[in-house]
Protein backbone atom coordinates (compact mmCIF):
# COMPACT_ATOMS: atom_id res chain seq x y z
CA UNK A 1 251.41 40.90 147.20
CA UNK A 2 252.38 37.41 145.11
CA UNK A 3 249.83 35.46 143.58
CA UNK A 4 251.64 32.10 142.10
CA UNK A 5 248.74 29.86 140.99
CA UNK A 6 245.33 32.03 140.82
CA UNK A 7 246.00 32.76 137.03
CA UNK A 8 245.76 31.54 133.43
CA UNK A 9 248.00 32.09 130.37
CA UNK A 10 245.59 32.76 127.20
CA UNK A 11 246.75 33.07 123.86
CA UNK A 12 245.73 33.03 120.31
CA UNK A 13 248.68 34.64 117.90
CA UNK A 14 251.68 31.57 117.78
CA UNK A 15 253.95 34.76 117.27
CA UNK A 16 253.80 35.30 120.43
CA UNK A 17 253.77 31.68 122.21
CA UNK A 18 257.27 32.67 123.62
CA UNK A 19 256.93 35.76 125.11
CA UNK A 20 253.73 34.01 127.23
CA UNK A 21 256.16 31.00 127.78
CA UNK A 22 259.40 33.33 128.87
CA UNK A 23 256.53 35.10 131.32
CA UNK A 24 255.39 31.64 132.24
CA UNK A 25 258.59 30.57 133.14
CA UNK A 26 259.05 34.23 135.38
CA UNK A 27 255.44 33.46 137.12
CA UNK A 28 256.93 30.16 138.09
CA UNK A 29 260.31 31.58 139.70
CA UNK A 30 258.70 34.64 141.00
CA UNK A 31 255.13 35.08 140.56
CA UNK A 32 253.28 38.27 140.14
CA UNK A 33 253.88 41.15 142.52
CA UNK A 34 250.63 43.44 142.45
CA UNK A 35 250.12 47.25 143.70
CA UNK A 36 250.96 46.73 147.41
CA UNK A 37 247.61 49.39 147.77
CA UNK A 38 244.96 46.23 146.68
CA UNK A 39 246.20 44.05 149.47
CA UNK A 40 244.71 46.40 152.22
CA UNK A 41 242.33 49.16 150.43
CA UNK A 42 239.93 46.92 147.83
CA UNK A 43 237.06 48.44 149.69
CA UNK A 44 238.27 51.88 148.35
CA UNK A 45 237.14 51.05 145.24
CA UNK A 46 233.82 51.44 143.89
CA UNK A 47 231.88 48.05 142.40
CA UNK A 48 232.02 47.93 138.48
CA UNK A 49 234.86 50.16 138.71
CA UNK A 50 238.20 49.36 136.04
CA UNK A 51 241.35 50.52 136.62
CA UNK A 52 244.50 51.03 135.28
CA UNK A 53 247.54 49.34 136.86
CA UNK A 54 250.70 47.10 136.53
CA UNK A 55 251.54 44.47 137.74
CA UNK A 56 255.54 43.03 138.25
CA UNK A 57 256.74 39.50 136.58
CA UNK A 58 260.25 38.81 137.84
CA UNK A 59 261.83 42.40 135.70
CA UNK A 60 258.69 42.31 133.25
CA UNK A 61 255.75 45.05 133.68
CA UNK A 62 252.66 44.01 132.30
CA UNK A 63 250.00 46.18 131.78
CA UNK A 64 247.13 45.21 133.62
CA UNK A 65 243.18 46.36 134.35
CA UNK A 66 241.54 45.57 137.49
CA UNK A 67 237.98 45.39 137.48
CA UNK A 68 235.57 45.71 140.74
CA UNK A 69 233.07 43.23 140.24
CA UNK A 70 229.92 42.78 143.09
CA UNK A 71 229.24 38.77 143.99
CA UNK A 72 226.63 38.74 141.34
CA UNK A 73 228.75 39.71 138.11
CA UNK A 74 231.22 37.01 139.67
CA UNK A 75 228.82 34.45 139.42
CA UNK A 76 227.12 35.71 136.48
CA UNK A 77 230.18 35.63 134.44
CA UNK A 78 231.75 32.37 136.28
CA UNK A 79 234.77 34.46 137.19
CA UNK A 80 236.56 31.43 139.46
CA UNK A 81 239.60 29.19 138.84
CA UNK A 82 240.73 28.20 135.84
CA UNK A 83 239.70 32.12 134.91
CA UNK A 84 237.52 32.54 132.19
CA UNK A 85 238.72 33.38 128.51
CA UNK A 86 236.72 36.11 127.17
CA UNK A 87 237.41 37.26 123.57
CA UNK A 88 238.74 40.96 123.34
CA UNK A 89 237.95 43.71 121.46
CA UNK A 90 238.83 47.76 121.58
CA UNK A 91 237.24 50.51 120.23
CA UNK A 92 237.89 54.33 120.27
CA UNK A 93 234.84 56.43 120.71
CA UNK A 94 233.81 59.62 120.25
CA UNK A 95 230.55 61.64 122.05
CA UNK A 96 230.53 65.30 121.67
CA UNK A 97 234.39 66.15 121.29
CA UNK A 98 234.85 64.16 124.04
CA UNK A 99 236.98 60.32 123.93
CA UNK A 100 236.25 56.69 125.48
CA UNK A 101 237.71 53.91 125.19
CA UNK A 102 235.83 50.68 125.12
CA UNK A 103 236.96 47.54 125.83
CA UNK A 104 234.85 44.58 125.12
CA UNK A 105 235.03 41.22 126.82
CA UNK A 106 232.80 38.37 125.26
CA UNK A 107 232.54 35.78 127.63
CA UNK A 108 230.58 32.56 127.39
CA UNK A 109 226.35 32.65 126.66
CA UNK A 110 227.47 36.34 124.98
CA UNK A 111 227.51 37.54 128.55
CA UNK A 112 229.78 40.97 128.12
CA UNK A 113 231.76 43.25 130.39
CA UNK A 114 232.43 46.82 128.70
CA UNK A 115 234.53 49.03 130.13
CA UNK A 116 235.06 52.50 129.69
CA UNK A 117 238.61 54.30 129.65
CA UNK A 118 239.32 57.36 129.69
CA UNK A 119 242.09 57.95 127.26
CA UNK A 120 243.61 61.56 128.71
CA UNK A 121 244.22 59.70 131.91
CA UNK A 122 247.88 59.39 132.60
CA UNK A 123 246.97 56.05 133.70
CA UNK A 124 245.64 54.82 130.76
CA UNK A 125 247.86 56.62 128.09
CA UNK A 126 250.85 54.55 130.44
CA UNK A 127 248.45 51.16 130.14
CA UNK A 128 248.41 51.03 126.16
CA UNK A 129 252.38 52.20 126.08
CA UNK A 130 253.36 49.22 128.14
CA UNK A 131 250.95 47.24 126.14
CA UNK A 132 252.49 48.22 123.06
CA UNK A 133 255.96 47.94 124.27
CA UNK A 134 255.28 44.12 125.10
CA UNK A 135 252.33 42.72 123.92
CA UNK A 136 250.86 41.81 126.71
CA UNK A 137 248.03 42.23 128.47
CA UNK A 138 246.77 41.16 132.20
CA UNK A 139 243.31 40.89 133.44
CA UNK A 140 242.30 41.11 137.13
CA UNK A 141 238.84 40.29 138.73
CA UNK A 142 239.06 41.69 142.33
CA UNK A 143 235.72 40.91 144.77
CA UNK A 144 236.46 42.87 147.95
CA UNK A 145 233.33 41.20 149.59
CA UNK A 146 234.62 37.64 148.96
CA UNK A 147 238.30 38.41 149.07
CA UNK A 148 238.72 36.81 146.04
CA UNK A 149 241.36 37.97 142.58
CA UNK A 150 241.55 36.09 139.84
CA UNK A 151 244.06 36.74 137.06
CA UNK A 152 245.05 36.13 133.44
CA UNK A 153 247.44 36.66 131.28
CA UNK A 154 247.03 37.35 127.12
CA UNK A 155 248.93 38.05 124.53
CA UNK A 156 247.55 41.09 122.05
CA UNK A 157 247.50 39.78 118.19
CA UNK A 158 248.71 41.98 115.32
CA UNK A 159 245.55 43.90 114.50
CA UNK A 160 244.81 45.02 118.19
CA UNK A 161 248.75 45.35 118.85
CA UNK A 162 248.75 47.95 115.83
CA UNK A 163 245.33 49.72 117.34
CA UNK A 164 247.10 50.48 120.53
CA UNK A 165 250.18 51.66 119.41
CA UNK A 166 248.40 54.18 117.29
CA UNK A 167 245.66 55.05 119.79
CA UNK A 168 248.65 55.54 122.22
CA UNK A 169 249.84 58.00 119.68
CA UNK A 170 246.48 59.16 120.16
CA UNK A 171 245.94 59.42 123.85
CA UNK A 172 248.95 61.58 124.34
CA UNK A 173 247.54 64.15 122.11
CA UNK A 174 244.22 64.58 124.44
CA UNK A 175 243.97 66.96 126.93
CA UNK A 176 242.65 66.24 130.46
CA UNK A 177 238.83 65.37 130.67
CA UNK A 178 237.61 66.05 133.77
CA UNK A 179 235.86 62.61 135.86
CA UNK A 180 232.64 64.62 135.35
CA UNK A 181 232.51 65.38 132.12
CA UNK A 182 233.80 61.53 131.18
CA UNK A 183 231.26 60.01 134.10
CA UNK A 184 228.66 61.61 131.53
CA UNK A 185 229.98 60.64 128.69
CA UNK A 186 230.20 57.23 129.87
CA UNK A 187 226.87 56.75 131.33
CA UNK A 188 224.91 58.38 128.44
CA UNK A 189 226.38 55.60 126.15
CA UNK A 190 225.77 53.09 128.78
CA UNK A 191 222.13 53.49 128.05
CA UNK A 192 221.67 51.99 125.29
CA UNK A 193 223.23 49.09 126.45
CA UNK A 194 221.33 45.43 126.18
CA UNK A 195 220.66 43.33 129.65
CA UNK A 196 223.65 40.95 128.82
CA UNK A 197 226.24 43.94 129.44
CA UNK A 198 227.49 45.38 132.41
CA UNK A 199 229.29 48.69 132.26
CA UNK A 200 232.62 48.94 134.32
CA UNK A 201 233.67 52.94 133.89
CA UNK A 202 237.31 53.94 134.86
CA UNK A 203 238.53 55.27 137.80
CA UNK A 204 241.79 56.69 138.49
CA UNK A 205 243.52 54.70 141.30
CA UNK A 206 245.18 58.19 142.72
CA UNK A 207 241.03 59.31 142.72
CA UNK A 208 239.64 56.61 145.07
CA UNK A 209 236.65 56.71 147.14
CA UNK A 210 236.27 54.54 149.91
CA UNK A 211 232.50 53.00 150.18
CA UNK A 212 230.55 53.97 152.99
């Protein structure tokens, strides 16, 4: 599944202008092969649901999250072409001796998507070691409904390059939380969220339920 034009190049660290111009130049030749599963089972997935995959660039893997989002978080965060450019943050949490990792996108009016990771997850222990290994990081909005994906591309400065390269470190000391326990986890935080946040929780893709 290629997608040549659907996607934006973001960037705010000049260090790393040409690595995103070298993957530029690889999404012009090639352009971006996606999990062959998302061209036929979208509908398996669950709305407000992230997860974990990459995504091919001529011989480049890019880590990359793909996040579930119902018509009305498309249109309340604008998610169309040119794709939007939310500011990034991570954070490693802790609730009751169990971890999450939050990811924060900012997007315009301080409208904000957080989404929950579960670092013992092979899946997301293999997201932040490609990360680290390149830099790079890939967004995907998928709407099953519309049939729409939108994409981007970002690099990862200095001070969030460091934080996942030691909370890989991390993540591959954890032991396996179970969905249960981390659905908990996730949704007791998610409660003291404000009304311009919408939670998107992790789901492993290997886990998937199909929507009835």
């Amino acid at each position: 599944m290629k997608l040549p034009n659907m996607l934006k190049l973001l960037t705010k660290n000049k260090d790393a202008a040409l690595s995103l111009a070298e993957l530029k130049r690889k999404i012009d030749a090639s352009g971006v092969d996606f999990p062959a599963e998302l061209s036929s089972k979208t509908g398996d997935y669950p709305d407000r649901t992230v997860i974990p995959l990459p995504v091919r660039v001529g011989d480049a893997t890019i880590a990359g999250l793909f996040l579930f989002c119902p018509e009305e978080d498309r249109d309340y965060f604008k998610i169309r072409i040119p794709p939007p450019e939310p500011s990034v943050k991570f954070r490693f949490l802790e609730y009751k001796m169990f971890s999450i990792i939050e990811v924060l996108l900012v997007f315009k009016q301080d409208r904000q998507m957080v989404l929950h990771l579960n670092p013992s997850a092979t899946s997301v222990k293999d997201l932040l070691g490609t990360c680290g290994k390149t830099g790079l990081l890939s967004f995907h909005y998928v709407c099953a409904k519309s049939s729409v994906l939108v994409s981007s591309f970002t690099d990862v400065d200095g001070e969030h390059l460091e934080w996942i390269k030691r909370n890989h470190l991390r993540s591959l000391q954890l032991e396996t939380t179970s969905e249960r326990i981390f659905s908990i986890a996730s949704s007791t935080i998610a409660e003291g969220f404000k009304s311009n946040q919408r939670c998107y929780r992790f789901a492993d893709e290997v886990r998937r339920q199909r929507i009835k």
